[in-house]
Structures are given as structure tokens and as C-alpha cells.
N, C-alpha and C. Protein backbone atom coordinates (compact mmCIF):
# COMPACT_ATOMS: atom_id res chain seq x y z
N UNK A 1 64.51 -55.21 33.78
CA UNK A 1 65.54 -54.26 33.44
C UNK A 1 65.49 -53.12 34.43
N UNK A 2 66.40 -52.80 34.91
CA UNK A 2 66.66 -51.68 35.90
C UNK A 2 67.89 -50.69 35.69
N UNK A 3 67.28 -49.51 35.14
CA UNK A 3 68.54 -48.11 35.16
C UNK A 3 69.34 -47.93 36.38
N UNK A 4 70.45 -47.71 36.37
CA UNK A 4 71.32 -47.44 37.26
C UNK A 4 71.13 -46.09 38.02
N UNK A 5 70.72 -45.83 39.36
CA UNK A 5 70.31 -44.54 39.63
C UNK A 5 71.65 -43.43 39.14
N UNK A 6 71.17 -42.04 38.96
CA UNK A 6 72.37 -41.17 38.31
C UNK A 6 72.34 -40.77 36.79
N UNK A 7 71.58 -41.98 35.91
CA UNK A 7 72.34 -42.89 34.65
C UNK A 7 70.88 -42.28 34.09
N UNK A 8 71.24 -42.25 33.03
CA UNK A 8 69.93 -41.83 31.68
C UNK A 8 69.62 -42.97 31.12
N UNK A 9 67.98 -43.28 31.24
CA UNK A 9 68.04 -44.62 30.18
C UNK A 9 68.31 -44.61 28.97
N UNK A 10 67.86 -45.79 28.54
CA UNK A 10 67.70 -45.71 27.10
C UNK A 10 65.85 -45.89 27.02
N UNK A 11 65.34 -44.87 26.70
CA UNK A 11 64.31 -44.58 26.76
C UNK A 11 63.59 -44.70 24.98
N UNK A 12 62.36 -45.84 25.21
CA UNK A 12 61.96 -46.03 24.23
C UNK A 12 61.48 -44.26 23.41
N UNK A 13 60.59 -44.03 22.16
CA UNK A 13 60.28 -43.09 21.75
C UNK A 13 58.75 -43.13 22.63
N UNK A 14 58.30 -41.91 22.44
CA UNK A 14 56.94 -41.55 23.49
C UNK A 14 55.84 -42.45 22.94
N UNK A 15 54.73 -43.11 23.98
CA UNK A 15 53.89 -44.02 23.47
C UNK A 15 53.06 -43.24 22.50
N UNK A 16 52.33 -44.05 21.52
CA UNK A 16 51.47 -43.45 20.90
C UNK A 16 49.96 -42.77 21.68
N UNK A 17 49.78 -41.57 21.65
CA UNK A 17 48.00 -41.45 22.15
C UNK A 17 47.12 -41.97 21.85
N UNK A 18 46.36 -42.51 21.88
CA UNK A 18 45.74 -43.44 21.41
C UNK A 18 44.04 -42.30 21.79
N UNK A 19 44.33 -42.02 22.85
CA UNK A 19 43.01 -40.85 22.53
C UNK A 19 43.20 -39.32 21.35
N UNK A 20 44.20 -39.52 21.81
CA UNK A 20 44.37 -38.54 20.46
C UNK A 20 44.00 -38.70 18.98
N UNK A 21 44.70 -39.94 18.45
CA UNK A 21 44.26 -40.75 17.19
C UNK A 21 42.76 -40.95 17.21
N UNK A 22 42.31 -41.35 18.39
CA UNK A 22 40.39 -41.45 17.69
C UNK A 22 39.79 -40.14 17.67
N UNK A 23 40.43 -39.02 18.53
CA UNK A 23 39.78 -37.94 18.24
C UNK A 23 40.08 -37.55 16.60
N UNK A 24 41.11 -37.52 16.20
CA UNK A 24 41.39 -37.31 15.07
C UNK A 24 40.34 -37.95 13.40
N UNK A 25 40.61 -39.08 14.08
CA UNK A 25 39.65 -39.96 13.30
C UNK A 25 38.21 -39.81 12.89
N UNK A 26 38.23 -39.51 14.31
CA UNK A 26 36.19 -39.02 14.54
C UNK A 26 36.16 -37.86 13.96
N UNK A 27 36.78 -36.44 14.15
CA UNK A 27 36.98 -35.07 14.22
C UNK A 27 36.99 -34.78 12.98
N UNK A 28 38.35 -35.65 12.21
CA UNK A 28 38.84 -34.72 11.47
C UNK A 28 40.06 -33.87 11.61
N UNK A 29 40.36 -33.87 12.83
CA UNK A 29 41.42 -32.71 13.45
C UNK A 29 42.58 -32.78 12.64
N UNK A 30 43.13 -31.80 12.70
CA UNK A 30 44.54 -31.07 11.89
C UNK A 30 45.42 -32.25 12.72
N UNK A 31 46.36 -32.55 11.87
CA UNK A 31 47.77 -33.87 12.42
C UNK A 31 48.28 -32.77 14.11
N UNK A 32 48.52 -31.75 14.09
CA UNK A 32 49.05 -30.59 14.78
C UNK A 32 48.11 -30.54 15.75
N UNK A 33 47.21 -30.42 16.17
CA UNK A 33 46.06 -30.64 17.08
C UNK A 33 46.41 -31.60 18.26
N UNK A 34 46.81 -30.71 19.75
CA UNK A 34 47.29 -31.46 20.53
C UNK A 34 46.00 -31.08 21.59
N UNK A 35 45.22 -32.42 22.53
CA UNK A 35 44.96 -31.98 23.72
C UNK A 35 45.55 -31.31 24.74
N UNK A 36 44.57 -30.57 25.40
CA UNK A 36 45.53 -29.87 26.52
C UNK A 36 44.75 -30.74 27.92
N UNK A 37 43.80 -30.59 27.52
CA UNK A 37 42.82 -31.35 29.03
C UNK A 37 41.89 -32.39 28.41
N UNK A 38 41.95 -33.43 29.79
CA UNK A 38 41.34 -34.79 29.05
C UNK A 38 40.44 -34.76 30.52
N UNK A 39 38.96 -35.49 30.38
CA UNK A 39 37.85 -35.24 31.47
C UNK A 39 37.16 -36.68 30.94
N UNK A 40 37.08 -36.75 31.82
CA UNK A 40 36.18 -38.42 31.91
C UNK A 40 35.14 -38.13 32.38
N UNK A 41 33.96 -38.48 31.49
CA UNK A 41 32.74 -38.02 31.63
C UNK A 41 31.38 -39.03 32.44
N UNK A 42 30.55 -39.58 32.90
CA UNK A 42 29.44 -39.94 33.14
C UNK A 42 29.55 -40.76 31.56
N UNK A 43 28.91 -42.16 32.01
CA UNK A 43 28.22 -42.86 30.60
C UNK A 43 29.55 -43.19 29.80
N UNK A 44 30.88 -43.31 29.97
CA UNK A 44 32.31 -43.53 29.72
C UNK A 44 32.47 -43.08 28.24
N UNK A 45 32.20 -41.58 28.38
CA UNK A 45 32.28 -40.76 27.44
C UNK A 45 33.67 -39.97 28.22
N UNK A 46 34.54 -39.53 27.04
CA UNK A 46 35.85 -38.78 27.64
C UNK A 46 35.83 -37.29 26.65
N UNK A 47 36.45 -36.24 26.98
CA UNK A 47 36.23 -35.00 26.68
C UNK A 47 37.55 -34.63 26.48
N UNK A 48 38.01 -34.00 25.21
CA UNK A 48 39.19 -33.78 25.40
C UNK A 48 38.99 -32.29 24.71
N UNK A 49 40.18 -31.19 25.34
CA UNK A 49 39.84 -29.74 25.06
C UNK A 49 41.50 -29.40 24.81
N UNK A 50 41.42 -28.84 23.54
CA UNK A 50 42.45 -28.68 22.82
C UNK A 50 42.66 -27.46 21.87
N UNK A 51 43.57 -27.74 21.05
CA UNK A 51 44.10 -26.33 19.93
C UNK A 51 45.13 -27.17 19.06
N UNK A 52 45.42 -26.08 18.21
CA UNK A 52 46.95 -26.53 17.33
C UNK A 52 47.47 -25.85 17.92
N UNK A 53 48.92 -25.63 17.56
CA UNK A 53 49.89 -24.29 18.50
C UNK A 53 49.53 -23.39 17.33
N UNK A 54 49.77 -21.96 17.96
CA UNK A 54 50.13 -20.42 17.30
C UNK A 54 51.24 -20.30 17.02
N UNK A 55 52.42 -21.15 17.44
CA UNK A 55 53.81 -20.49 17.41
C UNK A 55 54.60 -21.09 18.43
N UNK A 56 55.67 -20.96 18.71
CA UNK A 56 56.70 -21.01 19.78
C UNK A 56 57.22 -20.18 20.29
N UNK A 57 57.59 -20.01 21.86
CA UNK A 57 58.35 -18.95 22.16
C UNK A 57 59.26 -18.59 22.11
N UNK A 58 59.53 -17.76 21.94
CA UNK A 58 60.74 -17.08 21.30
C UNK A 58 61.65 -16.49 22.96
N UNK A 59 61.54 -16.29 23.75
CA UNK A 59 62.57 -16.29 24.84
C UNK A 59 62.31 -16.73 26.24
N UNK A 60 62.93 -16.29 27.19
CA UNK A 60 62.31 -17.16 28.40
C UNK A 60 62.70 -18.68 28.58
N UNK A 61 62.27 -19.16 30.20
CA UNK A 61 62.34 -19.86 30.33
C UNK A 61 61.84 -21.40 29.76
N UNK A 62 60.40 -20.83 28.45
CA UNK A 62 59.97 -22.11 27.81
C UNK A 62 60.24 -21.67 26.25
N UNK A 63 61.50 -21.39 26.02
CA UNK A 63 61.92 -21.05 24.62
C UNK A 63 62.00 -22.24 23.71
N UNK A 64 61.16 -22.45 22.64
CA UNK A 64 61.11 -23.36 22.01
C UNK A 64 59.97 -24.18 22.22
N UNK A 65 59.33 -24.16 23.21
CA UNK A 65 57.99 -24.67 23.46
C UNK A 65 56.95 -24.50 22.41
N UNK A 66 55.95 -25.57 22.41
CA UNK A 66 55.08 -24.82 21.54
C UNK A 66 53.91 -24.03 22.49
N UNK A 67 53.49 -22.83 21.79
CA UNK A 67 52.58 -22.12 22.41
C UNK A 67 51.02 -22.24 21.85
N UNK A 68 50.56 -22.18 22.63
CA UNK A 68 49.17 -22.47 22.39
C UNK A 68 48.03 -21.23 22.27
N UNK A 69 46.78 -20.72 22.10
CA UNK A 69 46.21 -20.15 22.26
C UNK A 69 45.23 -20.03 23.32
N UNK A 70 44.74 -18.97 23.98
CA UNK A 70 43.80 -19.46 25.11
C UNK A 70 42.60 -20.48 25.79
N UNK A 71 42.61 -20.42 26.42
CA UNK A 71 41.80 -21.68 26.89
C UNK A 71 40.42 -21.78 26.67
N UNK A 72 39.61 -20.47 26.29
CA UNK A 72 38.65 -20.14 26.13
C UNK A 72 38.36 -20.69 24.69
N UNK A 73 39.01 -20.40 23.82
CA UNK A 73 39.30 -20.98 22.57
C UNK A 73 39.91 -22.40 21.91
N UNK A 74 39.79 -23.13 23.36
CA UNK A 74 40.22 -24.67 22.60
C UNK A 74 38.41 -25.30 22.10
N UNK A 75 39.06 -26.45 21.51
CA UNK A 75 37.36 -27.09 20.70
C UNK A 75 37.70 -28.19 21.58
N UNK A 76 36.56 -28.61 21.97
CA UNK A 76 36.13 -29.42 22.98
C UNK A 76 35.20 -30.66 22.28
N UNK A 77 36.22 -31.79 21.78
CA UNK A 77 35.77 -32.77 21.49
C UNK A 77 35.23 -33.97 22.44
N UNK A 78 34.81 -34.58 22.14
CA UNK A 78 34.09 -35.90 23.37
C UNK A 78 34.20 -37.86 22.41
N UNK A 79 34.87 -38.27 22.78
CA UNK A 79 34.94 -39.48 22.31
C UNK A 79 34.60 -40.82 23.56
N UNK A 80 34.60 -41.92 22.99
CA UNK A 80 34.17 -42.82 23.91
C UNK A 80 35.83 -43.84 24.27
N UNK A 81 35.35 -44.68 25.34
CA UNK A 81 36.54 -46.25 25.22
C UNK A 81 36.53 -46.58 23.98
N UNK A 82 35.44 -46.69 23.88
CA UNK A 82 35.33 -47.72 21.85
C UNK A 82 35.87 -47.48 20.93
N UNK A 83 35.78 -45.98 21.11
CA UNK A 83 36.96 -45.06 19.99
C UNK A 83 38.21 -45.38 20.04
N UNK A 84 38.68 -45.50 21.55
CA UNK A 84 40.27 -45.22 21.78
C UNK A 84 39.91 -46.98 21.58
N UNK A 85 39.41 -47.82 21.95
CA UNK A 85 39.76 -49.09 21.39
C UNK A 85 40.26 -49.47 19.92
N UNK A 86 39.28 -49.30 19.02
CA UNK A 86 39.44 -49.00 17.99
C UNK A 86 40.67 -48.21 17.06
N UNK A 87 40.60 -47.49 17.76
CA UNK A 87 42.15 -46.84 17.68
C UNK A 87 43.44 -47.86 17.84
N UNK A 88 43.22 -48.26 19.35
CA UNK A 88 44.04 -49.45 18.99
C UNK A 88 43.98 -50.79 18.50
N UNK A 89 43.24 -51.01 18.05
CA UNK A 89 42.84 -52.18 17.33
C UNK A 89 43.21 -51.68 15.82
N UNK A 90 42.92 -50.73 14.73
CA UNK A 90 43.68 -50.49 13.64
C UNK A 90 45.23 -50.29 13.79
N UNK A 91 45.81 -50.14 14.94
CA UNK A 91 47.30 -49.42 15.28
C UNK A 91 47.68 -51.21 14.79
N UNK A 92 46.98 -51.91 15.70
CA UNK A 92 47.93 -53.89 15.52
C UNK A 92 47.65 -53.91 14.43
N UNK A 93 46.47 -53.72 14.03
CA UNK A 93 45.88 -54.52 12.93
C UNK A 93 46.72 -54.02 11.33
N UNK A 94 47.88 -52.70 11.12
CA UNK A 94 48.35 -51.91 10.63
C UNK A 94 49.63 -52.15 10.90
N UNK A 95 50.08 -52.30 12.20
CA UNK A 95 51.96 -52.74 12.27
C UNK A 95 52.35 -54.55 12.69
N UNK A 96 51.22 -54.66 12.94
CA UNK A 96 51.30 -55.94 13.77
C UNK A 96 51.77 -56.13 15.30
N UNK A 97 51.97 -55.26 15.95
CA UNK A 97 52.81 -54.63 17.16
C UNK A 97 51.56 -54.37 18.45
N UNK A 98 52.12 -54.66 19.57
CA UNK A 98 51.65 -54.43 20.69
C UNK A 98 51.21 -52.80 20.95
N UNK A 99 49.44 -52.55 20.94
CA UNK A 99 49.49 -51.05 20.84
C UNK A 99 49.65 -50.50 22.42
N UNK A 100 49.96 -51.50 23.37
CA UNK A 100 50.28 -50.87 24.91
C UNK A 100 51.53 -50.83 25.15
N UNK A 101 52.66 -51.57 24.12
CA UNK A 101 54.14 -51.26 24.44
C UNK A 101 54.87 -50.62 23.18
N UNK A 102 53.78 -51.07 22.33
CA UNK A 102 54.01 -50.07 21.13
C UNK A 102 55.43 -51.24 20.33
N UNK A 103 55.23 -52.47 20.86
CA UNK A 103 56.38 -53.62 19.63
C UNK A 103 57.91 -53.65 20.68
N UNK A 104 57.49 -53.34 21.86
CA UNK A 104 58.86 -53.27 22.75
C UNK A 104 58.79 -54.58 23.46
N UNK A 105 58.07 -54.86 24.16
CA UNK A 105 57.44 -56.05 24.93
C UNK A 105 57.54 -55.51 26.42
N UNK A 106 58.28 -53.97 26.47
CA UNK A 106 58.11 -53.61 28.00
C UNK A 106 56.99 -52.70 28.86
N UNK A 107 56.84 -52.74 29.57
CA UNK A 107 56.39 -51.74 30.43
C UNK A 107 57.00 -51.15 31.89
N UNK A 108 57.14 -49.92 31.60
CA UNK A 108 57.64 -49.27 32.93
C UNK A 108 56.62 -49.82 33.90
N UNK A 109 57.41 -50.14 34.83
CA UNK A 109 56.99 -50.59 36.39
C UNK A 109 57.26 -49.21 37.11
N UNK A 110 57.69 -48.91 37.42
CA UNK A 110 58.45 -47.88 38.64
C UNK A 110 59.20 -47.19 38.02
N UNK A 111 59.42 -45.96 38.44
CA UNK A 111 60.72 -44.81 38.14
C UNK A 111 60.89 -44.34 39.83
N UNK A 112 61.94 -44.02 40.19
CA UNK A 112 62.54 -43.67 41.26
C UNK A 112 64.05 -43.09 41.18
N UNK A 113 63.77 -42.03 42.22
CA UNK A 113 65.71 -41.42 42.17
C UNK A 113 66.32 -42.35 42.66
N UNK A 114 65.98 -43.39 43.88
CA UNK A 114 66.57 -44.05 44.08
C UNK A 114 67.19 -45.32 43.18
N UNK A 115 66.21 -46.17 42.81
CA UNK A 115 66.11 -47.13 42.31
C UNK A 115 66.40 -46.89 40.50
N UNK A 116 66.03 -45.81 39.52
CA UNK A 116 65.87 -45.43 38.40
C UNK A 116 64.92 -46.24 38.07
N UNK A 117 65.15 -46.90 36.30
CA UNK A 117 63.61 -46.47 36.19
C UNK A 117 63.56 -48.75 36.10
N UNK A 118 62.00 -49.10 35.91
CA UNK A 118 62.17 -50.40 36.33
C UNK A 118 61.65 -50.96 35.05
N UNK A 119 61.29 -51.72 34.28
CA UNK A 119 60.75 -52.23 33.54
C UNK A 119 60.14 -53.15 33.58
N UNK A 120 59.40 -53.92 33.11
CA UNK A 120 58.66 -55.43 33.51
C UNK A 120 58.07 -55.64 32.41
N UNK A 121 57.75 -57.37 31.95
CA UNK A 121 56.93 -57.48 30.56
C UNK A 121 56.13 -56.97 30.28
N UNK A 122 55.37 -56.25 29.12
CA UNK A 122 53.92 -56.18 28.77
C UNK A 122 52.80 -56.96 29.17
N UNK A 123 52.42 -57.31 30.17
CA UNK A 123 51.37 -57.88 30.17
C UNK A 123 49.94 -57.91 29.41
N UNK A 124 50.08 -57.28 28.24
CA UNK A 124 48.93 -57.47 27.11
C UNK A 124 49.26 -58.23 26.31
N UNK A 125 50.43 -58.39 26.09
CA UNK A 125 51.03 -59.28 24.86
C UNK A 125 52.26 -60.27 25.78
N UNK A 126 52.03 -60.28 26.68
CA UNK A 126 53.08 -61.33 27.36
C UNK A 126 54.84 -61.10 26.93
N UNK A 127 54.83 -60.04 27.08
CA UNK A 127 56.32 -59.70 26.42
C UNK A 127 56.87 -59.70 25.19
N UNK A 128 55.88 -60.71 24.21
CA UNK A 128 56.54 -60.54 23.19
C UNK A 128 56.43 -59.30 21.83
N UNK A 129 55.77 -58.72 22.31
CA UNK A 129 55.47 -57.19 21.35
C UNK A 129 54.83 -57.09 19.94
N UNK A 130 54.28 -58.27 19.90
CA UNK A 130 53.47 -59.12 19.00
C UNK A 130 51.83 -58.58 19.19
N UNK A 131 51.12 -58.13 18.30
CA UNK A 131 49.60 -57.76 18.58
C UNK A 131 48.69 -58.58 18.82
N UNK A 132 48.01 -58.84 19.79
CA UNK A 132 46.99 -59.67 20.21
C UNK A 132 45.65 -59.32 19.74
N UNK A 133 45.48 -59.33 18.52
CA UNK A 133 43.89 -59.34 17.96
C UNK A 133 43.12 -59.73 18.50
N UNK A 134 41.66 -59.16 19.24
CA UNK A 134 40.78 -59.60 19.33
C UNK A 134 39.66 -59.54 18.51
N UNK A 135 39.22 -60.68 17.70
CA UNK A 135 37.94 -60.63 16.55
C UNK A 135 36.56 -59.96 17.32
């Protein structure tokens, strides 16, 4: 599938985080609890440093944004691959759905001004958007 350069796709909804969800899981964290910085650690431990928002802005150029609190003040969680595996392994095991295309069967290949944006099968699930359990 290929967008017509110029042309707006039709753009699936945003993938799920899947590091986000195991932090949550592990943590505890508030649903609202967004990373801001993600660090890949030694020993394939990953670090993610975050907040909930304070609010939104109210004028300016990022009006409506959510705003965050300083950086000094995010909590600095650390999760592993296994986690975010796991994560996706309850996501199939819960919709039945491909947790890398998320039940679409696509994956963006390429985006370009020239070209727009490209698509190509899932190669985890072979296109069909079907969850591939592994026991």
C-alpha cells in the first residue's frame, strides 16, 4: 500500500507501548503516567524516566499540550526485554491480535515527501494480524 504524495493517509490509531504497559504492571504507575526518556542499560535492562502531566497549556505555541513537571522530578523506573515481552504476550493472549501491528497485518516500511507513506506485511504474524503465541 502506498499514500499518494500531498494526500493524508488513513492512518491506523497509535501502536500500543508496550514498554510503557510493563512499566505499569511492574510499578504500579497511575494509567496517566507517560515516559519522557527511555535508556537502554548494560545487562538489557531499560530505564524509563517519567511523570503524569500537571496540566496543559493554556496559550502559546503548544496550547493544549500536556505539560509536564520538571525533569529533576520524574521517577525513574528500570524494566527488562522480558517485561516488555510479556507485555506482549498478555496483549495476544487477551485480544488475540498481532501485538507488533496491533490486528492490522501492516507495517510501515518507509514514509517519504516524495513517495508518502509505504506499507508492507507484518512480518511477525505474516500479514494476517492474527497472534502468534509462543508457549
Amino acid at each position: 500500500m502506498t499514500t499518494p504524495p500531498g494526500s493524508l493517509p488513513d492512518l491506523p490509531p497509535l501502536p500500543l507501548d508496550f514498554h510503557l504497559l510493563a512499566a505499569q504492571h511492574r510499578y504500579g504507575l497511575p494509567t496517566d503516567w507517560q515516559w519522557r526518556t527511555i535508556t537502554s542499560l548494560d545487562g538489557g535492562f531499560i530505564e524509563l524516566a517519567g511523570a503524569s502531566p500537571i496540566g496543559t497549556y493554556q496559550r502559546g505555541k503548544r496550547k493544549g499540550l500536556s505539560k509536564f513537571p520538571p525533569k529533576a522530578s520524574y521517577r525513574r523506573v528500570i524494566i527488562t526485554h522480558q517485561n516488555v515481552a510479556e507485555a506482549r504476550h498478555q496483549y495476544e493472549a487477551k485480544t488475540g491480535m498481532c501485538s507488533w501491528c496491533q490486528g492490522t497485518g501492516q507495517q510501515v516500511a518507509s514514509i517519504s515527501i516524495v513517495n508518502g507513506i509505504t506499507c508492507r506485511p507484518c512480518p511477525h504474524c505474516n500479514g494476517s494480524g492474527t497472534a502468534t503465541l509462543i508457549p
